[in-house]
PDB file of N, CA and C in Angstrom:
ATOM      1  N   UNK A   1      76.615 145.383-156.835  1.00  0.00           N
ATOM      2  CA  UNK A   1      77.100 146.041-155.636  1.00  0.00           C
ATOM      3  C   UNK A   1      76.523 145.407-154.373  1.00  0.00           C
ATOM      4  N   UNK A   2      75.265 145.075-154.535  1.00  0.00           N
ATOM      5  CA  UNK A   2      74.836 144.526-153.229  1.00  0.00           C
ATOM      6  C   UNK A   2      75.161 143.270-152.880  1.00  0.00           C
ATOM      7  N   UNK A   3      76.149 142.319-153.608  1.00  0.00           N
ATOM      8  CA  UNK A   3      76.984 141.574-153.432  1.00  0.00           C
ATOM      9  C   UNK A   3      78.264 141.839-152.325  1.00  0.00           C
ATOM     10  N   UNK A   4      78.644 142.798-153.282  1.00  0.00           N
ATOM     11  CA  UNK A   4      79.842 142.942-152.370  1.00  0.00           C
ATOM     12  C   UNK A   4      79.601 143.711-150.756  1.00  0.00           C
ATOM     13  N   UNK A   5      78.643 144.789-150.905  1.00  0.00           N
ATOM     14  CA  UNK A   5      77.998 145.094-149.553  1.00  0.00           C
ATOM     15  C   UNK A   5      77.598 144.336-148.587  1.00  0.00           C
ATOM     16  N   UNK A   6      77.373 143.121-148.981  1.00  0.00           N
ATOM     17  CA  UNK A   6      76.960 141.870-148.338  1.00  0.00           C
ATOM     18  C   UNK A   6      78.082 140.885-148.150  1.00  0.00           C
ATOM     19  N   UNK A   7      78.990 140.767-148.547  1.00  0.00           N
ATOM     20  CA  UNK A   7      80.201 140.302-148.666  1.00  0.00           C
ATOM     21  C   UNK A   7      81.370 141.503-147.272  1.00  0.00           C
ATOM     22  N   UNK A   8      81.123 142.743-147.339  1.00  0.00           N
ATOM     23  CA  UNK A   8      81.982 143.394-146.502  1.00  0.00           C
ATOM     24  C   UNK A   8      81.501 143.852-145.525  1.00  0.00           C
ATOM     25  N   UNK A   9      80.476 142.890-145.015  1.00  0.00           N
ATOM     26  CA  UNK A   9      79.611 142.739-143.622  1.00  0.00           C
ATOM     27  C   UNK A   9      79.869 141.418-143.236  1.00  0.00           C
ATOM     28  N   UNK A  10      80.622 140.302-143.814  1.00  0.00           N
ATOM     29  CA  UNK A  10      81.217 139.185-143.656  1.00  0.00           C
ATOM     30  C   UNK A  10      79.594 138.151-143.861  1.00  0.00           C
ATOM     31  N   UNK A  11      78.752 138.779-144.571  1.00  0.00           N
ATOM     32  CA  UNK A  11      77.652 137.477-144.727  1.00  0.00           C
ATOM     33  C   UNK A  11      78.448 136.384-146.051  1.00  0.00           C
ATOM     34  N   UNK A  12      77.594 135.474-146.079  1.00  0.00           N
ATOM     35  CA  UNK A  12      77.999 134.273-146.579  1.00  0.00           C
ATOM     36  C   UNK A  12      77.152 134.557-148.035  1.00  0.00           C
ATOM     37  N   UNK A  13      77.389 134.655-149.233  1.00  0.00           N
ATOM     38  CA  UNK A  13      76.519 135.206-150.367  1.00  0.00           C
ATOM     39  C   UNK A  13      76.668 133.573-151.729  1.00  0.00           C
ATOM     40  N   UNK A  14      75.404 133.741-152.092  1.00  0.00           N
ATOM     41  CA  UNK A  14      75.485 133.192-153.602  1.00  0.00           C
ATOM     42  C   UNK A  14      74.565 133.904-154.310  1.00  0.00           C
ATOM     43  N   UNK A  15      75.646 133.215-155.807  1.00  0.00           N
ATOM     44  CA  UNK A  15      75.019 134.393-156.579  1.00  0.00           C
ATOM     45  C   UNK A  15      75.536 133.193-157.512  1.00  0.00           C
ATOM     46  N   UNK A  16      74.839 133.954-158.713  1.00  0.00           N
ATOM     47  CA  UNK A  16      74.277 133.138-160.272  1.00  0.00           C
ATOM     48  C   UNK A  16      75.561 133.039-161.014  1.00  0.00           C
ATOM     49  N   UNK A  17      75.916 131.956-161.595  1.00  0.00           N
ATOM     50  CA  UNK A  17      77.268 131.877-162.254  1.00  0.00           C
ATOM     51  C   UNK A  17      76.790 131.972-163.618  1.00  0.00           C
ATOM     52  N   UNK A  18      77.763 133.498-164.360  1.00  0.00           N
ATOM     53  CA  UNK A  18      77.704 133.696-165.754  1.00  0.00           C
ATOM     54  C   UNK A  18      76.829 134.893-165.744  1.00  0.00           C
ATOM     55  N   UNK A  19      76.347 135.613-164.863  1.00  0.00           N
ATOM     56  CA  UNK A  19      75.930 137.013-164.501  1.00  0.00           C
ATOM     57  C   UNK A  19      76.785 138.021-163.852  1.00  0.00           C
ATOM     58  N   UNK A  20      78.032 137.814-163.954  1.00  0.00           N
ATOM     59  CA  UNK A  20      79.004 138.982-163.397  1.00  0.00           C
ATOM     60  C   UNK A  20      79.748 139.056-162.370  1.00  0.00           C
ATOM     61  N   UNK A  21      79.782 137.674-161.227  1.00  0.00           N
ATOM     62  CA  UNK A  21      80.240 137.479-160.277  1.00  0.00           C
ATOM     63  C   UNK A  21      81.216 136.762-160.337  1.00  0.00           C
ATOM     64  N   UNK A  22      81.145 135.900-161.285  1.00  0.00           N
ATOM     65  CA  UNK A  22      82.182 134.873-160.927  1.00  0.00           C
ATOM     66  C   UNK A  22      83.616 134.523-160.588  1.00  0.00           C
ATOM     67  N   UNK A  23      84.269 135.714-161.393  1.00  0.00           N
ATOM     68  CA  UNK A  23      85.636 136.616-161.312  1.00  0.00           C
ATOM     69  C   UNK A  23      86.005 136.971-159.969  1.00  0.00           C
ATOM     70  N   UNK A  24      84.500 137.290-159.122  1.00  0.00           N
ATOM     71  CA  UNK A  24      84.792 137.780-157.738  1.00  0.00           C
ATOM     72  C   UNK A  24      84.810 136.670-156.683  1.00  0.00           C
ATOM     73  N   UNK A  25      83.893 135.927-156.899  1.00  0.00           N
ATOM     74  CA  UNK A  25      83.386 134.870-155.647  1.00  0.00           C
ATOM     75  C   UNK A  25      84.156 133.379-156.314  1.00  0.00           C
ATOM     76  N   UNK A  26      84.696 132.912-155.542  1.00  0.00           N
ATOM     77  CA  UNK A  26      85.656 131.606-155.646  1.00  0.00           C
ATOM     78  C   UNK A  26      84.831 130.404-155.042  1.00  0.00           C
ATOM     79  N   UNK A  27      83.833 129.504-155.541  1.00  0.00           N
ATOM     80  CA  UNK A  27      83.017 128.616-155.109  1.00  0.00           C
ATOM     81  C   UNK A  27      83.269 127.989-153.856  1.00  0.00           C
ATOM     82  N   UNK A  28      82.753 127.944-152.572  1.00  0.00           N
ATOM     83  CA  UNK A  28      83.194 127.258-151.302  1.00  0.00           C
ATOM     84  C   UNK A  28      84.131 128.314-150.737  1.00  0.00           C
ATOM     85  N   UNK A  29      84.760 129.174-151.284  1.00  0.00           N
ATOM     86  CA  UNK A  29      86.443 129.891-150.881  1.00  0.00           C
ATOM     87  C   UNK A  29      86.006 131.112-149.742  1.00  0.00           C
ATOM     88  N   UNK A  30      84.818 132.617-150.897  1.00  0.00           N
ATOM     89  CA  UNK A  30      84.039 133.500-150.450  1.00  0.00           C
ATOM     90  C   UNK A  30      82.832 133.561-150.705  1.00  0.00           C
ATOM     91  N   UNK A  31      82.621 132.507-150.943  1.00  0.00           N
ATOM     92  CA  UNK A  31      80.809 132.544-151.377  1.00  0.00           C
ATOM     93  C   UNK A  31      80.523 131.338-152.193  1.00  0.00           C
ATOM     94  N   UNK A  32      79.286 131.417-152.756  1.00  0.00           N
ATOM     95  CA  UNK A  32      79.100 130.435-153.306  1.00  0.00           C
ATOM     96  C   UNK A  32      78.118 130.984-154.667  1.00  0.00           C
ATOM     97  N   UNK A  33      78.175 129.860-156.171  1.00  0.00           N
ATOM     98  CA  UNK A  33      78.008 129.810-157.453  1.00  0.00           C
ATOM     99  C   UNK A  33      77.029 129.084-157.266  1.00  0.00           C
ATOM    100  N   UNK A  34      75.813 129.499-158.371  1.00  0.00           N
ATOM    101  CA  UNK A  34      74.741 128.556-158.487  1.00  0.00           C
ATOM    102  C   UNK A  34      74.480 128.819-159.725  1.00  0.00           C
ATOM    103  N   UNK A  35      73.987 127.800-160.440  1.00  0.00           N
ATOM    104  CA  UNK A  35      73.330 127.651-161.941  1.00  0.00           C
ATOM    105  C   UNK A  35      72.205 129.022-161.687  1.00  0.00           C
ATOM    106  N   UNK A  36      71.846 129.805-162.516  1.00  0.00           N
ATOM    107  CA  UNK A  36      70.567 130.681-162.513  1.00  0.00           C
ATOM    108  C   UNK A  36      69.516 129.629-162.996  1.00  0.00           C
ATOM    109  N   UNK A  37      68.176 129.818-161.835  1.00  0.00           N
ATOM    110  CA  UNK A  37      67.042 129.141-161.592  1.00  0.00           C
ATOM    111  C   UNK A  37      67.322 127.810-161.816  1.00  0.00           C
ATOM    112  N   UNK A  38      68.495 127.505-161.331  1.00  0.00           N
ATOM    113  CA  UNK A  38      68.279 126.151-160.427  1.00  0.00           C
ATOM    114  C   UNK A  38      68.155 126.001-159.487  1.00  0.00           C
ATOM    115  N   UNK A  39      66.851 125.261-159.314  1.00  0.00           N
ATOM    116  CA  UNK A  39      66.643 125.621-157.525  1.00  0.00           C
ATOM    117  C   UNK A  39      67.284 124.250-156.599  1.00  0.00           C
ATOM    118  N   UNK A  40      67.253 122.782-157.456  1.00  0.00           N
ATOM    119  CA  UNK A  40      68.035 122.081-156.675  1.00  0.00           C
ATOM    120  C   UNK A  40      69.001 122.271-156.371  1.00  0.00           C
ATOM    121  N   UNK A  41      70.434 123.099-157.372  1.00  0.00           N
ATOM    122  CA  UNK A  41      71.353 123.079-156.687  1.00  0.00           C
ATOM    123  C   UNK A  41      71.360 124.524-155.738  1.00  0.00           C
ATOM    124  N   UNK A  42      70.543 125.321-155.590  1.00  0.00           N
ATOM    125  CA  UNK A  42      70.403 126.723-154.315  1.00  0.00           C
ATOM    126  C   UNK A  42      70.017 125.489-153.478  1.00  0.00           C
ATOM    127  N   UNK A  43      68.889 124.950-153.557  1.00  0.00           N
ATOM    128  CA  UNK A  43      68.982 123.724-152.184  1.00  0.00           C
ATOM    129  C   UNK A  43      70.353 122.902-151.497  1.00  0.00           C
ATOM    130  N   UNK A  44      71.506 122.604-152.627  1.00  0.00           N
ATOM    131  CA  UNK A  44      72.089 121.709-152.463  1.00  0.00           C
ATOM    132  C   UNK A  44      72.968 122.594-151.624  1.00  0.00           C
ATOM    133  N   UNK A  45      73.439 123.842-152.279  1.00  0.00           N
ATOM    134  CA  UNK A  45      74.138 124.875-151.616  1.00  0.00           C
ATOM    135  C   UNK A  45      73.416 125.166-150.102  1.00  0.00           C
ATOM    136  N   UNK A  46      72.529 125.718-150.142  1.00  0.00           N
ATOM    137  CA  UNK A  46      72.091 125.657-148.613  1.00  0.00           C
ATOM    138  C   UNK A  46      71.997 124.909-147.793  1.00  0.00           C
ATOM    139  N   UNK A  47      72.053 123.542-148.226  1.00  0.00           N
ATOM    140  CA  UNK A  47      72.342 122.562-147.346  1.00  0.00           C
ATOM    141  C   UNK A  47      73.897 122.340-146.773  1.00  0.00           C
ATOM    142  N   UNK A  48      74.474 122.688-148.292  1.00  0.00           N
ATOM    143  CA  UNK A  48      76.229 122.347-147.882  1.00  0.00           C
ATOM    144  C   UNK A  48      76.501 123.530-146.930  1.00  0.00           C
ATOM    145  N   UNK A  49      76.056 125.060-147.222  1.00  0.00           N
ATOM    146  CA  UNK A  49      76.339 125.849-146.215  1.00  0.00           C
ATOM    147  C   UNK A  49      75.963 125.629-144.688  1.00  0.00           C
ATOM    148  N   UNK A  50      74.444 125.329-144.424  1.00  0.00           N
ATOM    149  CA  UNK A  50      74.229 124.502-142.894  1.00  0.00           C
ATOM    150  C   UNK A  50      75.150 123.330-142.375  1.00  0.00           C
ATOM    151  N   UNK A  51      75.231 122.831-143.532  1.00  0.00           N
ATOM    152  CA  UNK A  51      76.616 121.018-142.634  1.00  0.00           C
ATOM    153  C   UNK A  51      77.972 122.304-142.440  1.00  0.00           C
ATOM    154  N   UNK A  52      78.369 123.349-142.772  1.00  0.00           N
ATOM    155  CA  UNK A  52      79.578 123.497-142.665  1.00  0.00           C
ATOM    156  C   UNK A  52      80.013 123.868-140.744  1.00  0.00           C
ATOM    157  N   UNK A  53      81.139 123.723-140.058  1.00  0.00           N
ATOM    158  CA  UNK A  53      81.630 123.865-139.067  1.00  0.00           C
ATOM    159  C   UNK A  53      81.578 125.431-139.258  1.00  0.00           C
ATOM    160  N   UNK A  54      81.171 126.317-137.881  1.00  0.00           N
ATOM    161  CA  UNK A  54      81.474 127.069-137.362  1.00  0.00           C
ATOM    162  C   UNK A  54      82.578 127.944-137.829  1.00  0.00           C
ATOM    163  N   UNK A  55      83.864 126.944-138.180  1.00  0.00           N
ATOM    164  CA  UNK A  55      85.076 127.126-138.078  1.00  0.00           C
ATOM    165  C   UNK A  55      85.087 127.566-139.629  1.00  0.00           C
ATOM    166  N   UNK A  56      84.301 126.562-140.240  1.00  0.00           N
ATOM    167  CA  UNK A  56      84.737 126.646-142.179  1.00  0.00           C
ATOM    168  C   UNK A  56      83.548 127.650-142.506  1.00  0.00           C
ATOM    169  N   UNK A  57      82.518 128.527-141.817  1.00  0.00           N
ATOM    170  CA  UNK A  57      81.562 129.742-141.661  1.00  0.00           C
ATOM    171  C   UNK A  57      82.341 130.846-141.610  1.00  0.00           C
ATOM    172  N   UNK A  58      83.053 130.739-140.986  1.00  0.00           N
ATOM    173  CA  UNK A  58      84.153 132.232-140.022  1.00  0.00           C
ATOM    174  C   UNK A  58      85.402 132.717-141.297  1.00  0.00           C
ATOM    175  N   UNK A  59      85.769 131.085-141.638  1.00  0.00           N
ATOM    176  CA  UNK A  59      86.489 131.070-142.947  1.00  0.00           C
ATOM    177  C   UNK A  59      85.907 131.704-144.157  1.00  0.00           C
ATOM    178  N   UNK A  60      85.161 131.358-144.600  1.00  0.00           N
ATOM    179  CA  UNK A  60      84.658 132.029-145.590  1.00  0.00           C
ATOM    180  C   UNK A  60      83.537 133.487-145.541  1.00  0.00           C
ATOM    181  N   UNK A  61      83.774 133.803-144.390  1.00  0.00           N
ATOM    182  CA  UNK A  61      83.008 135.227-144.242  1.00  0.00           C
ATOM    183  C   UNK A  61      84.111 135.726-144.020  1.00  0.00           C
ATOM    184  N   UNK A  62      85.301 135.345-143.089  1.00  0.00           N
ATOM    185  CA  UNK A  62      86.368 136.493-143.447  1.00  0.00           C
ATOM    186  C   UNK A  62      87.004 136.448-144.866  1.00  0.00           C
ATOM    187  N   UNK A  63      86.878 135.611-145.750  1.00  0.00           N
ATOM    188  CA  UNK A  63      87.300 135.414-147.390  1.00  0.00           C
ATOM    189  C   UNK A  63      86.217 136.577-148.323  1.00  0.00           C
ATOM    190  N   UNK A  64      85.671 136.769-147.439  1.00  0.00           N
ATOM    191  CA  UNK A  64      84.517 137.574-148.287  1.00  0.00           C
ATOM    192  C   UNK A  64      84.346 138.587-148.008  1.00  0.00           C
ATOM    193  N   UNK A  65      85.158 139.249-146.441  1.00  0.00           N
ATOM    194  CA  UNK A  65      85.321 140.707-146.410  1.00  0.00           C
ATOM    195  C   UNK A  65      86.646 140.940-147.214  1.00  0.00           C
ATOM    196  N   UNK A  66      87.663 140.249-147.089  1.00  0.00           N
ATOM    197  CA  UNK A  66      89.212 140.568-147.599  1.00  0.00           C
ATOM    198  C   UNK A  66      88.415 140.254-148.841  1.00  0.00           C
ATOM    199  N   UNK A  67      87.892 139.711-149.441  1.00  0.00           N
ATOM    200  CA  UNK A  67      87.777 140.183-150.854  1.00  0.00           C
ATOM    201  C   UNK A  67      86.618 141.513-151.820  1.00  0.00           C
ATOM    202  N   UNK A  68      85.948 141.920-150.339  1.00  0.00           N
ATOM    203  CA  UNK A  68      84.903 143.207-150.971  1.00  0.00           C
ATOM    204  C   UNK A  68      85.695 144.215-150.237  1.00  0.00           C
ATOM    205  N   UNK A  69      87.211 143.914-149.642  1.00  0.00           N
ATOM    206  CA  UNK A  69      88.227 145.215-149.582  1.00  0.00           C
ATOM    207  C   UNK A  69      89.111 145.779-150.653  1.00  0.00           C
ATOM    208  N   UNK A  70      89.039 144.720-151.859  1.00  0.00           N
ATOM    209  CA  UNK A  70      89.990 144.964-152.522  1.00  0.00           C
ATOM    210  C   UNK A  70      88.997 145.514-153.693  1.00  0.00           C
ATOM    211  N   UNK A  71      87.596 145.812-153.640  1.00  0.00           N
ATOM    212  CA  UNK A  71      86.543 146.644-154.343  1.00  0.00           C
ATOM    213  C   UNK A  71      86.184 147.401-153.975  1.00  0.00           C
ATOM    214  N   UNK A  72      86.984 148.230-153.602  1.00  0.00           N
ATOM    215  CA  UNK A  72      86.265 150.003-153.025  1.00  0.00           C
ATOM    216  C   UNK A  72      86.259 150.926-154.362  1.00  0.00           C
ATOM    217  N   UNK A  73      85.503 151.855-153.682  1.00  0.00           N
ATOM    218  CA  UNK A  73      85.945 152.763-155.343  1.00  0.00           C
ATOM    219  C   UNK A  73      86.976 153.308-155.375  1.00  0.00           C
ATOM    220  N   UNK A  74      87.594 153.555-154.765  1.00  0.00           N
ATOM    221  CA  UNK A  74      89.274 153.644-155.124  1.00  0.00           C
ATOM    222  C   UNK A  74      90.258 152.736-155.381  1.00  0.00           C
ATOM    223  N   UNK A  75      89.867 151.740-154.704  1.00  0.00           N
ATOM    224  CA  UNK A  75      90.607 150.066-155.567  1.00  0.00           C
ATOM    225  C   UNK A  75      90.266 150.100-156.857  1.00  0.00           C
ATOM    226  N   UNK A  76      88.891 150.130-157.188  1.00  0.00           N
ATOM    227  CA  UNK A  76      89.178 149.837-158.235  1.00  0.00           C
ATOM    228  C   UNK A  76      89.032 150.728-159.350  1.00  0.00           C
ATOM    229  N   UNK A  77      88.681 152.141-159.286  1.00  0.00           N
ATOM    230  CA  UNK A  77      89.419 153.394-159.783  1.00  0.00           C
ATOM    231  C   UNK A  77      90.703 153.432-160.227  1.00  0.00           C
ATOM    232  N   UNK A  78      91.738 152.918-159.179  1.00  0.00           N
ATOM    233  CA  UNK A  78      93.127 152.799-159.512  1.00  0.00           C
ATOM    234  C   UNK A  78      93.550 151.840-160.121  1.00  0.00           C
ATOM    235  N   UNK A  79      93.039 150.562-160.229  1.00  0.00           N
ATOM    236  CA  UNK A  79      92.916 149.339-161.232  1.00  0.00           C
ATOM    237  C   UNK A  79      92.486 149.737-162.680  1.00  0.00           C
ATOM    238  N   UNK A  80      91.359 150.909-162.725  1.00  0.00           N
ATOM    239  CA  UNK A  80      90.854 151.115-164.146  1.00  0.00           C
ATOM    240  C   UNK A  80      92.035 151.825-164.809  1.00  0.00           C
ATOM    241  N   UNK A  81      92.676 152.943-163.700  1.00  0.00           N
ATOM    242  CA  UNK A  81      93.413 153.985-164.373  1.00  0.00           C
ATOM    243  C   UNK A  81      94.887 153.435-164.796  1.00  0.00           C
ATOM    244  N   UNK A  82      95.050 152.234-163.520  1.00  0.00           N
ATOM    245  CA  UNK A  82      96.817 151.551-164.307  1.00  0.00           C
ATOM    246  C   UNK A  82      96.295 150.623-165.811  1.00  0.00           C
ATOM    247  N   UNK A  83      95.126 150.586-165.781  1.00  0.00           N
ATOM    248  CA  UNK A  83      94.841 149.507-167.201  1.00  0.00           C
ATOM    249  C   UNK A  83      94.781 150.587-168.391  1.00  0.00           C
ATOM    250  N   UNK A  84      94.493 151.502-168.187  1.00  0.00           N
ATOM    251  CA  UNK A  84      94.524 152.536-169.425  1.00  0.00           C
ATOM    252  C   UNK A  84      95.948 153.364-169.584  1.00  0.00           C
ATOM    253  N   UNK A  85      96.780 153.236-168.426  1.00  0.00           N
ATOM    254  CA  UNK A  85      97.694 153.672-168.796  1.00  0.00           C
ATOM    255  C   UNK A  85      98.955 152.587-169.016  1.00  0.00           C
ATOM    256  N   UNK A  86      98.405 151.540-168.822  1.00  0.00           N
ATOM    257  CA  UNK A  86      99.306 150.685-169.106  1.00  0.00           C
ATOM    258  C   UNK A  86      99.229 150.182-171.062  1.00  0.00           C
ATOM    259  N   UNK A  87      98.274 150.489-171.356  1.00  0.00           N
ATOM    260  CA  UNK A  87      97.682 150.458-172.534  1.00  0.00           C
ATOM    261  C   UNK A  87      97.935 151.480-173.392  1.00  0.00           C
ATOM    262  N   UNK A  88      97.818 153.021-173.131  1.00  0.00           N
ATOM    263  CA  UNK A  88      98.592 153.846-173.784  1.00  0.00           C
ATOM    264  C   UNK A  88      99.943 154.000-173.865  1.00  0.00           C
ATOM    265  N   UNK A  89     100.686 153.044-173.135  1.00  0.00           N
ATOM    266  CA  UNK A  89     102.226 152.729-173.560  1.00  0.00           C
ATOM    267  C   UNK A  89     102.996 151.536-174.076  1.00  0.00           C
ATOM    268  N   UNK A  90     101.881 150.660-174.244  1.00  0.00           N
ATOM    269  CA  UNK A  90     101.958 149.696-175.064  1.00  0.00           C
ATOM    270  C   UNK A  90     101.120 149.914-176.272  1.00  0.00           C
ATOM    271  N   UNK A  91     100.423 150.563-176.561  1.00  0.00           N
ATOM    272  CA  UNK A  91      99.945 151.238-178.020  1.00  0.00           C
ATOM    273  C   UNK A  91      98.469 150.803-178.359  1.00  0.00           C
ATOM    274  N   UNK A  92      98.369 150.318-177.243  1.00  0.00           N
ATOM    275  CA  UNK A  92      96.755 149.485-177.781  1.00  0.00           C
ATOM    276  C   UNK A  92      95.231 150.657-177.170  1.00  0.00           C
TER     277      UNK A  92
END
């Protein structure tokens, strides 16, 4: 959660790829993927995030509120409830 809380304040977030994010955050797009306890590439990432323009900053912090809008608890309440009912009428 404190991903996405941080994400729908338009900060710029990375987080560990293969711990639960990855589905959410699109590498470079709304955030950024890092190996867990690799620290060269969190360096390499923080570096690529400082070279970025102003312009490609603004980009991907607004990529990262439009995407911790579409995770509210009612987004995705209503995502859980069409998957179970889409499932009790296909039989599974």
């Amino acid at each position: 959660m404190v991903y996405l809380e941080a994400m729908s304040q338009g900060c710029i977030v990375i987080a560990s790829k293969g711990e639960g994010f990855d589905g959410i955050i699109v590498d470079g797009e709304n955030g950024f993927l890092c190996e867990p306890g690799n620290s060269n590439q969190l360096a390499s990432i923080y570096r690529r995030i400082n070279s970025l323009s102003k312009e490609e900053k603004e980009s991907i912090s607004i990529n990262a509120m439009k995407t911790a809008a579409c995770f509210t608890d009612a987004k995705v309440a209503e995502r859980y409830l069409d998957s179970v009912l889409s499932m009790s009428h296909t039989g599974k």
